[in-house]
Protein backbone atom coordinates (compact mmCIF):
# COMPACT_ATOMS: atom_id res chain seq x y z
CA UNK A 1 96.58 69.08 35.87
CA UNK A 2 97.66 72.50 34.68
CA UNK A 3 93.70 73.00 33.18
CA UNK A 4 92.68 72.22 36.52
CA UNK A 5 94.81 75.06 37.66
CA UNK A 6 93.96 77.16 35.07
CA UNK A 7 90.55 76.82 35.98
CA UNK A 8 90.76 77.07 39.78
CA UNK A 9 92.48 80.60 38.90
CA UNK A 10 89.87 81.52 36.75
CA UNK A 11 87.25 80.98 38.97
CA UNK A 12 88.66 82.84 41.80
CA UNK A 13 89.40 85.79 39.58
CA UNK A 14 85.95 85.46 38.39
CA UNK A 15 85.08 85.55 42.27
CA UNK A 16 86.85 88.48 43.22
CA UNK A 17 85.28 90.35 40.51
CA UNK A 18 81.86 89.38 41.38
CA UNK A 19 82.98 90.78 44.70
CA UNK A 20 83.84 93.95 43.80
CA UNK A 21 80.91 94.60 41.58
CA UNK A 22 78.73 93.50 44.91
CA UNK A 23 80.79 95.96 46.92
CA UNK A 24 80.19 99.09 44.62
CA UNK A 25 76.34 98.51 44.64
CA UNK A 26 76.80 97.78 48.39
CA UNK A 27 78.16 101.66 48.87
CA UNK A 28 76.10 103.31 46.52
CA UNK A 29 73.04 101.91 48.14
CA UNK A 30 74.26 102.47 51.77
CA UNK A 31 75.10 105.75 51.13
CA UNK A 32 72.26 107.07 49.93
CA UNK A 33 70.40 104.69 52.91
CA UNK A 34 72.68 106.98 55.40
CA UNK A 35 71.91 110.38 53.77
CA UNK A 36 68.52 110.05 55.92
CA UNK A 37 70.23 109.28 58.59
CA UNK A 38 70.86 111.77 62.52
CA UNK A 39 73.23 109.57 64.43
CA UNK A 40 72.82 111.33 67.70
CA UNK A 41 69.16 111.48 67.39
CA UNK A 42 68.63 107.56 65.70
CA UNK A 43 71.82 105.73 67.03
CA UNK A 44 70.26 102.28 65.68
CA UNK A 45 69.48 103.72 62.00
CA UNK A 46 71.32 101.33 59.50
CA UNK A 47 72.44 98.59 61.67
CA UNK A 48 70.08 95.94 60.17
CA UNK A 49 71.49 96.93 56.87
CA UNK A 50 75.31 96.66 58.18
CA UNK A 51 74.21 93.59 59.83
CA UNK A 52 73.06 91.50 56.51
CA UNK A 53 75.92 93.01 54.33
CA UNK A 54 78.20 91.83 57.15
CA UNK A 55 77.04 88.66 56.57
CA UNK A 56 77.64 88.22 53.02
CA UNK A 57 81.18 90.19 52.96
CA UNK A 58 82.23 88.77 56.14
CA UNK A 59 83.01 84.90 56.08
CA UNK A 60 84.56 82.99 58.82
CA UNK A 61 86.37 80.81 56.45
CA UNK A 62 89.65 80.88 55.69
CA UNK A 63 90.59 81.37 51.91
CA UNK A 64 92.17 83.82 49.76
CA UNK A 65 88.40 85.08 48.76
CA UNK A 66 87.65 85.39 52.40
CA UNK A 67 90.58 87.65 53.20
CA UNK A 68 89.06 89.69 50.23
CA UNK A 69 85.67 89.90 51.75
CA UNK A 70 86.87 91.03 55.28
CA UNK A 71 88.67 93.63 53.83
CA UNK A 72 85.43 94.49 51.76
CA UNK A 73 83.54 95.18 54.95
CA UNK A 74 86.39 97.21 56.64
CA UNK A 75 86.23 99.37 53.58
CA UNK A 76 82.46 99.17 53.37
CA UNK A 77 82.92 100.47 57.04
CA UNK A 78 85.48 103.22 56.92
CA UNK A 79 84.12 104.30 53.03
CA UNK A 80 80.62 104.82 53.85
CA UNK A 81 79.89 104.90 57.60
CA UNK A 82 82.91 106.91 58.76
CA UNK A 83 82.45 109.93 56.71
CA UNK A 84 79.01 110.10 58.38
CA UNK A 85 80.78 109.97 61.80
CA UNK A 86 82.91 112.04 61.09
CA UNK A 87 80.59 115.36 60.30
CA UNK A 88 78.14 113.94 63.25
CA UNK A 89 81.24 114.31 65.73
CA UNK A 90 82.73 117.70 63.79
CA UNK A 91 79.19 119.29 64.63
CA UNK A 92 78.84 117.40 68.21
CA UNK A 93 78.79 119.63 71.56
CA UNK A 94 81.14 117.83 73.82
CA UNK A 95 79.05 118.65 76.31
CA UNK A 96 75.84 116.71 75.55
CA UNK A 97 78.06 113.65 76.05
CA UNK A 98 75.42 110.91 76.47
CA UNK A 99 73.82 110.80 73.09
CA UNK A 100 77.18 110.37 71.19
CA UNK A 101 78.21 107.85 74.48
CA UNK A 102 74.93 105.76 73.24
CA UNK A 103 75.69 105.76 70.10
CA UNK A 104 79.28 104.72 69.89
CA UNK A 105 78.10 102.17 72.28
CA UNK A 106 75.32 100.85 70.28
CA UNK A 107 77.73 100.20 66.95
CA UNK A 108 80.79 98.82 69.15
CA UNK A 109 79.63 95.52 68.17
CA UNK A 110 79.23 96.10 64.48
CA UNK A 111 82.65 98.30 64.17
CA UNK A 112 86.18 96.70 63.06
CA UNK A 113 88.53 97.15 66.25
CA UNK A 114 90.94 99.56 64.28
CA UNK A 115 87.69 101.49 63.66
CA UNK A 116 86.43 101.46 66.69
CA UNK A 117 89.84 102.84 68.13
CA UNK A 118 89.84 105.11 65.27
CA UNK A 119 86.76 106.92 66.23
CA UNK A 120 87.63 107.00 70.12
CA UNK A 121 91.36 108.30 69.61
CA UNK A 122 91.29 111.06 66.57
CA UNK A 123 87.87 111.77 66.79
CA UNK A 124 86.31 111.80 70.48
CA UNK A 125 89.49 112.75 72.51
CA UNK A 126 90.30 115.43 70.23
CA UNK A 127 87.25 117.13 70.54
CA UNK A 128 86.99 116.74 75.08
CA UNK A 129 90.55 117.85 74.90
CA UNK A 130 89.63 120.62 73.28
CA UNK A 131 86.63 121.20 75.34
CA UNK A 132 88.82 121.06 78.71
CA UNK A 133 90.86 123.89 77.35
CA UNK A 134 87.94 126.11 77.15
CA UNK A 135 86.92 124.83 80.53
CA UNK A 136 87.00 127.42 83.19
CA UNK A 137 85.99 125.89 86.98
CA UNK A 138 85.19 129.09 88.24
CA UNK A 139 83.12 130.89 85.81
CA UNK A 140 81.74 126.98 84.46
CA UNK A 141 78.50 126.31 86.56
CA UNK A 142 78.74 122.70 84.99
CA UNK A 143 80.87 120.28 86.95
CA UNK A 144 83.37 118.69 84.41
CA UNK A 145 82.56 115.07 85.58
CA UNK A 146 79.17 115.23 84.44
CA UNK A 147 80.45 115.43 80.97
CA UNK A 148 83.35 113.61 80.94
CA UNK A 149 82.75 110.60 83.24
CA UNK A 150 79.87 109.17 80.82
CA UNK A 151 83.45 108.12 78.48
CA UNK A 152 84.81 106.41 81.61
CA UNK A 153 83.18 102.60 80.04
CA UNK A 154 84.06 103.41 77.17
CA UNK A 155 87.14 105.05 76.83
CA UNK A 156 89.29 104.15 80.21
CA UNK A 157 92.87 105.09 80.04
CA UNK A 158 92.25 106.84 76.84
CA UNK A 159 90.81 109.83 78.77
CA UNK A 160 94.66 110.40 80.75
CA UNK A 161 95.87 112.91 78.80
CA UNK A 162 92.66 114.89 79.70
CA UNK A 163 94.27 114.48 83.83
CA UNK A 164 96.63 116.43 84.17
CA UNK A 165 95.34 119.55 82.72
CA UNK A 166 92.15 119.50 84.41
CA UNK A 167 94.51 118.76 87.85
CA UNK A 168 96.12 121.94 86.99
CA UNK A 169 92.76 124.20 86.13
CA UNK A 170 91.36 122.76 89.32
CA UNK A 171 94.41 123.54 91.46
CA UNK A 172 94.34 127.86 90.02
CA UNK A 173 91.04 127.55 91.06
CA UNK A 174 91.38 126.76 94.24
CA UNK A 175 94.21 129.32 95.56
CA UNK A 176 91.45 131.49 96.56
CA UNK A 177 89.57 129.01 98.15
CA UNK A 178 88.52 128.29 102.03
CA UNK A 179 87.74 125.42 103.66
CA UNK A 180 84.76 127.34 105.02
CA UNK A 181 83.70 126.68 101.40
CA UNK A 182 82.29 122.80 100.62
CA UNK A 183 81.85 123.27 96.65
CA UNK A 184 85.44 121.92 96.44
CA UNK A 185 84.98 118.94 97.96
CA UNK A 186 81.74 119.00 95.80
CA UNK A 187 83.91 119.50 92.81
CA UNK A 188 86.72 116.78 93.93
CA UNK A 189 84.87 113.90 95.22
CA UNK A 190 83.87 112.07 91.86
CA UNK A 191 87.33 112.39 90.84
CA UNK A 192 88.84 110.39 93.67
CA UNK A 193 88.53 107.52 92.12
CA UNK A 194 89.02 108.32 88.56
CA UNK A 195 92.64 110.02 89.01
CA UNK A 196 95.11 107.71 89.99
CA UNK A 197 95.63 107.13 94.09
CA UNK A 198 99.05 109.07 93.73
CA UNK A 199 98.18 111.95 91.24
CA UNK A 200 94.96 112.86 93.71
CA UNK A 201 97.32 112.15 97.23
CA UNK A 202 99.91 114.66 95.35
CA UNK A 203 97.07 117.01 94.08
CA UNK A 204 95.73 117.32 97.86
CA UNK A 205 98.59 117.66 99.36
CA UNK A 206 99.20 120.75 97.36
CA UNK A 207 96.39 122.35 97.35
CA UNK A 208 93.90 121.05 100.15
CA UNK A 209 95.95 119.98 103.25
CA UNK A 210 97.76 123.79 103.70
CA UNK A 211 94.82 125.63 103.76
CA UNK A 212 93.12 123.05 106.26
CA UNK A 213 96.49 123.39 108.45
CA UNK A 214 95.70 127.33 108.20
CA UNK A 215 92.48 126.81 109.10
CA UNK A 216 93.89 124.61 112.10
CA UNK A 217 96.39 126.61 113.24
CA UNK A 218 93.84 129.25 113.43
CA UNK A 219 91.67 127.40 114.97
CA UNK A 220 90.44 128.62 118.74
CA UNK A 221 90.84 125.96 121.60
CA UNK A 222 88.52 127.21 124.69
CA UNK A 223 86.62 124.46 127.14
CA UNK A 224 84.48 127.33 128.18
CA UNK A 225 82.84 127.86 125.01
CA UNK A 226 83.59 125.97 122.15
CA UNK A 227 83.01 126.93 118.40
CA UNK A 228 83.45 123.52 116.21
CA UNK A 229 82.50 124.56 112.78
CA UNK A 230 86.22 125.51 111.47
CA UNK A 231 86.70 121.82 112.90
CA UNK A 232 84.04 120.08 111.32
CA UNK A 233 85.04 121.92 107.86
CA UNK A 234 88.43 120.25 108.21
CA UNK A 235 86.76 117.08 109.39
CA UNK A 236 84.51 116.70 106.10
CA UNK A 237 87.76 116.11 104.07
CA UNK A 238 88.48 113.07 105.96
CA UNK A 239 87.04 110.73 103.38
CA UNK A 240 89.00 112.54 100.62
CA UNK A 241 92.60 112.57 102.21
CA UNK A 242 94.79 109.73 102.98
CA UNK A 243 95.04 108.82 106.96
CA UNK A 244 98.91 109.00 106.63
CA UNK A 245 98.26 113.12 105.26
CA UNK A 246 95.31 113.64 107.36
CA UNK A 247 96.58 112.54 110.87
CA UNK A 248 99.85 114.17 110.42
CA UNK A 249 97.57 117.71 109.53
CA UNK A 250 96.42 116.89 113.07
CA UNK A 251 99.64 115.96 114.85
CA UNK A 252 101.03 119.30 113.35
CA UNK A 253 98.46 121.75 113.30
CA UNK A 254 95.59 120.80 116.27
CA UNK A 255 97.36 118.83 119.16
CA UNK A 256 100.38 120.99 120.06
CA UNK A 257 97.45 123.74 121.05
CA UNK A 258 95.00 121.20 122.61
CA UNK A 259 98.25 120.25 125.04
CA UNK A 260 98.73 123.94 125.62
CA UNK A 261 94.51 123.93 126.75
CA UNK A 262 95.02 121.34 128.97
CA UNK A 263 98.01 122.06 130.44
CA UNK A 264 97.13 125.41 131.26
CA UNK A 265 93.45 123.83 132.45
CA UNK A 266 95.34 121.33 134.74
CA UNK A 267 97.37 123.88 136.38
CA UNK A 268 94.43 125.66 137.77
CA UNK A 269 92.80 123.10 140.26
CA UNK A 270 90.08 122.26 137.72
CA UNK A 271 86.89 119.98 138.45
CA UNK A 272 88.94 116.51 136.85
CA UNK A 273 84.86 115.45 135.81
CA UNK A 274 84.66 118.48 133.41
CA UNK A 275 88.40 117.03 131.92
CA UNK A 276 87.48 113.97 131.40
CA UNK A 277 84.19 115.10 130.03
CA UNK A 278 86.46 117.42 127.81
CA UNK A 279 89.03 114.59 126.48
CA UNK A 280 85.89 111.91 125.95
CA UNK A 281 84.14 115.04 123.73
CA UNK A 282 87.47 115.77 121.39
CA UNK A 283 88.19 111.64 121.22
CA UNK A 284 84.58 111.77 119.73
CA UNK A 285 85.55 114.25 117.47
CA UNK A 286 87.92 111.82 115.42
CA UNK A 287 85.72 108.84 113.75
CA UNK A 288 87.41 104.73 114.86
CA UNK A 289 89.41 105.02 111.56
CA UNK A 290 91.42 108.13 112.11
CA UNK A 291 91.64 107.57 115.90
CA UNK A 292 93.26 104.16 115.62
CA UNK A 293 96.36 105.84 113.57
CA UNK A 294 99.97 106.06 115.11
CA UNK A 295 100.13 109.87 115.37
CA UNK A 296 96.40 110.51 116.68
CA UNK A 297 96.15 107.64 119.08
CA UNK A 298 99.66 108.67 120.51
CA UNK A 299 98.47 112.55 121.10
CA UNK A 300 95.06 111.39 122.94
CA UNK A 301 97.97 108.95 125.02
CA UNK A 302 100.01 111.99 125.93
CA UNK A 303 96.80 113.69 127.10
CA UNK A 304 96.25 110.46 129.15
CA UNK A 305 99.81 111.08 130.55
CA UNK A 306 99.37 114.72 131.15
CA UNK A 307 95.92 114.36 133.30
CA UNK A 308 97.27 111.27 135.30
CA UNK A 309 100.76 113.32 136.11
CA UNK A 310 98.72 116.12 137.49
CA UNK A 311 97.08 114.35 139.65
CA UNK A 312 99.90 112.42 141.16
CA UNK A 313 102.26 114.58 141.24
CA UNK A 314 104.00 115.96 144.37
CA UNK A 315 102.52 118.98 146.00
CA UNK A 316 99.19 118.88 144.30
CA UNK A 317 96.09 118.92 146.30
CA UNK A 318 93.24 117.32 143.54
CA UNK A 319 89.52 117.66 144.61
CA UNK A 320 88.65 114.18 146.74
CA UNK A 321 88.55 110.83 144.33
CA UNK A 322 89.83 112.67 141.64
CA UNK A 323 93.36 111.07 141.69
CA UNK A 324 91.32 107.67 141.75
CA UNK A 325 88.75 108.64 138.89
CA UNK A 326 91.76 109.55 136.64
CA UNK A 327 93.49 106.53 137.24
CA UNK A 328 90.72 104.60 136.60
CA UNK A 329 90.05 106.67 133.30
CA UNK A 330 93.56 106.23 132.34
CA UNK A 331 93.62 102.99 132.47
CA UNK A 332 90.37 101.90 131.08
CA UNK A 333 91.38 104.02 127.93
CA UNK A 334 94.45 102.37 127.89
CA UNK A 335 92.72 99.34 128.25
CA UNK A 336 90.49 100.34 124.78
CA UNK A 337 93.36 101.43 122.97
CA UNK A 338 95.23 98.06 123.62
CA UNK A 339 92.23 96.32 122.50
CA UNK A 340 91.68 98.39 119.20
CA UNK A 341 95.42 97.69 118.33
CA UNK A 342 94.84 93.34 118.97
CA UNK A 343 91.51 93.51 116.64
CA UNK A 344 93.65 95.55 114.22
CA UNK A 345 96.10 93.43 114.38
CA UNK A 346 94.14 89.79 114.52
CA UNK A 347 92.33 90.91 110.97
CA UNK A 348 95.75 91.98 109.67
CA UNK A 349 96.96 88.00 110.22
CA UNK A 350 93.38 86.78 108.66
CA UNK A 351 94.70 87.55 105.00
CA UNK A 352 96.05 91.39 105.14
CA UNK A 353 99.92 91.74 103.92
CA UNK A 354 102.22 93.23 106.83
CA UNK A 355 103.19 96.14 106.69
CA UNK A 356 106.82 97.05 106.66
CA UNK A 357 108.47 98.80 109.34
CA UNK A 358 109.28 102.43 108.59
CA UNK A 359 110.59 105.75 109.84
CA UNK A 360 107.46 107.50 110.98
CA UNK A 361 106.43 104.43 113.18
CA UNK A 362 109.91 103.73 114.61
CA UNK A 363 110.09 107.53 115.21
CA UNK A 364 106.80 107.30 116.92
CA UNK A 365 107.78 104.81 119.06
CA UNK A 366 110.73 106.47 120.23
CA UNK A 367 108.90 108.71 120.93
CA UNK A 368 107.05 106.90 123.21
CA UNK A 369 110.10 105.68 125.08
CA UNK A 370 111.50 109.81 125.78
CA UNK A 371 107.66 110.37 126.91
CA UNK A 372 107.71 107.23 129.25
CA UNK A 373 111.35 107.85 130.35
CA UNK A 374 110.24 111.57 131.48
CA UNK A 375 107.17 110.49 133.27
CA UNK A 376 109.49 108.01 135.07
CA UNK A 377 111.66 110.92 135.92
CA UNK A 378 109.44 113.66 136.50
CA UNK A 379 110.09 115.87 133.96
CA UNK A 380 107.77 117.85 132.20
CA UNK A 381 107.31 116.72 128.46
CA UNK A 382 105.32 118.74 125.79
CA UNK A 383 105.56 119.64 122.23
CA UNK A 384 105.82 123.55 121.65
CA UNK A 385 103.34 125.06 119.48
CA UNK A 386 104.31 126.87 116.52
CA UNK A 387 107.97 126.04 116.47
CA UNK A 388 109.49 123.21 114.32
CA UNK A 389 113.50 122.96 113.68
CA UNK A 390 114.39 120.90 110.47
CA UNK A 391 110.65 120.50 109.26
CA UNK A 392 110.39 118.30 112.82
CA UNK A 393 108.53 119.06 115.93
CA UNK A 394 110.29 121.14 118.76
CA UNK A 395 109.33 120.12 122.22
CA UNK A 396 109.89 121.34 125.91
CA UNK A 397 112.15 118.51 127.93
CA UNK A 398 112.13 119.95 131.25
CA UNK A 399 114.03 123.23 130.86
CA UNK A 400 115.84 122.21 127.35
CA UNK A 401 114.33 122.16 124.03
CA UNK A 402 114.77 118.89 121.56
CA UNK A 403 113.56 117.66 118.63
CA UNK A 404 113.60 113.98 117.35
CA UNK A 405 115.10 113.10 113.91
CA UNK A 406 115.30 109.49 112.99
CA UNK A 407 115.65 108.62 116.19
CA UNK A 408 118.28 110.75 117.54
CA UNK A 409 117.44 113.36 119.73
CA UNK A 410 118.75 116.93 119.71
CA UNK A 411 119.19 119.52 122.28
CA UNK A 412 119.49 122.89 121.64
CA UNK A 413 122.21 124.77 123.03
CA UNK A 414 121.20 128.37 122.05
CA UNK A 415 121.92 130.67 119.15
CA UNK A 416 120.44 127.52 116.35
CA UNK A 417 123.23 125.20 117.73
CA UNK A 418 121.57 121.44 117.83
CA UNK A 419 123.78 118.54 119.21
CA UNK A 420 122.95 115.44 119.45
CA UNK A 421 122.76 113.34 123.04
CA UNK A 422 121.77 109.44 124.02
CA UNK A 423 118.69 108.99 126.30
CA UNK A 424 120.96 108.68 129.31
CA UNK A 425 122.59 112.43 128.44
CA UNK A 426 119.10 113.51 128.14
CA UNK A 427 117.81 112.43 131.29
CA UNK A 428 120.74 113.69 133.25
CA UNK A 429 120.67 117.07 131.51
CA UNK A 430 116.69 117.43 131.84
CA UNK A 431 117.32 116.51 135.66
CA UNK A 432 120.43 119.06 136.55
């Protein structure tokens, strides 16, 4: 019995130095195979040869000589074919991204995983890093995706670290920018959805949304002859911005002057066909998706209120059929809205989650009930342009002045005093 073991040693040792003399004539020849070899220019040079030396170092049985030879082609590997990638990537313009893309992609297969990850982690990100710190968007005429998005398949999350810094040479860039200007969109689009929903939401915000609220609140209003292009530049960010961001830019920035238009319009025995012409052209303006939000659907139903009021209101002398014709608009947009909100809310129940309640729609709906309880009472209800206390809207409640904060309302009492009063105080006080 102990021969037999003495043999069975033997013969392993004998195996494992048959091995290793195999292995050293393995790299010698391989690496004077490679020496002929441009990886960028013949990606699939050598893989044959990997290929049938894989196949002899590389067993799928489980021994003691087996661990031996998968080791053996690891180090056949990282000995002979990673010193070649290495000077190929030391030499490689980061820029001309798809050759070295196609060739990492075309050895995946024949790479250990610890290589592999090896190559992508201290030798490509390295080197793009490195190549975003040179980066300049202004003075660059080529757009960073084009040579950073071909790693997307291969790389993933790998490429994060590479975020952040390009977030913050995009954002320099773009303090000088106007929305007048469409190369930033041009610039941001493809990275919409390669930055995380919350990094690009926080990176708009920042650096998009106030100039498009300049460009709003600067923004001319006139029925008599209107110029739409600052509009439509603020309109071609839609896609990019969330609805939540990009309605509230609206509510904010856009509606308290369009109230102002058509108050001032209704107050001045207008032709009610050329309103309703007016209202049906702005409503036009916003596409199904934006228009069926809270805070945008709510401003076009406080228009709705404002035109029907005029009409019926006491003293007012309308042109004939016009307090008719806005009834009949009123409702039959009232009627659309109501039907918008019971598709919306029939696909919701086919398989959508609910959404929880929160303090912008409660708000919003309280809103609703001051509106409803001052067109009950007669008393003139608008939001006042230009003028926010708290970060909230200011508006005009008969003769006093309110904002709304989680649903409480306040009523100024002059020199920046605010107190807060139920609906019932509010009604009286708007009526005295």
């Amino acid at each position: 019995m102990a021969a037999f073991n003495v043999g069975i040693s033997w013969s392993v040792s004998w195996l494992a130095e048959l091995l290793g003399c195999l292995f050293m004539y393995c790299v010698v020849q391989i690496t004077k195979h490679l020496s002929e070899w441009t990886p960028l220019e013949k990606p699939q040079f050598a893989i044959d040869v990997f290929t049938q030396w894989k196949d002899i170092l590389d067993d799928s049985s489980q021994n003691s000589v087996t661990s031996q030879r998968i080791n053996m082609y690891e180090k056949l590997v990282w000995n002979v074919w990673m010193p070649r990638m290495r000077s190929t990537v030391s030499m490689w313009s980061s820029r001309t991204c798809i050759s070295m893309v196609e060739l990492i992609e075309t050895w995946l297969p024949h790479l250990p995983t610890w290589v592999a990850s090896n190559v992508l982690d201290q030798l490509i990100l390295p080197k793009l890093y490195a190549e975003v710190e040179q980066w300049s968007p202004t003075a660059d005429p080529v757009p960073i995706h084009s040579w950073i998005h071909p790693w997307l398949p291969l790389m993933g999350g790998r490429l994060e670290p590479l975020y952040a810094p390009i977030r913050h040479k995009l954002a320099t860039a773009l303090t000088a920018w106007h929305p007048s200007d469409p190369s930033a969109r041009m610039i941001l689009k493809p990275w919409k959805d390669v930055f995380t929903m919350g990094s690009m939401d926080v990176f708009l915000v920042r650096t998009i949304v106030p100039k498009l609220a300049v460009c709003l609140d600067e923004f001319v209003i006139s029925p008599q002859k209107q110029q739409l292009e600052p509009f439509k530049w603020v309109m071609s960010w839609q896609d990019m911005i969330s609805d939540h961001h990009f309605s509230s830019l609206f509510e904010k920035h856009f509606f308290p002057k369009w109230m102002q238009v058509l108050c001032t319009w209704l107050s001045n025995r207008p032709n009610y066909d050329e309103v309703t012409r007016w209202y049906l052209g702005w409503k036009s303006m916003f596409s199904e998706t934006l228009w069926s939000t809270p805070a945008i659907k709510t401003q076009f139903g406080i228009g709705l209120d404002i035109m029907n009021k005029a009409v019926t209101a006491p003293g007012t002398a309308p042109q004939p059929g016009a307090r008719e014709n806005v009834a009949y608009f009123t409702a039959t947009e009232r009627r659309k809205a109501a039907e918008t909100a019971s598709f919306a809310d029939k696909r919701k129940g086919h398989g959508q989650a609910s959404v929880p309640q929160t303090a912008s729609t409660d708000s919003l709906r309280f809103i609703d009930l001051v509106q409803k309880m001052a067109e009950d009472s007669g008393i003139v209800f608008l939001p006042i342009h230009g003028r926010r206390q708290e970060g909230k809207q200011t508006y005009n409640f008969g003769k006093l002045t309110i904002y709304i904060d989680r649903n409480v309302v306040f009523v100024s009492s002059g020199q920046d005093n605010w107190t807060p009063v139920s609906l019932e105080k509010l009604q009286q006080m708007g009526q005295s």
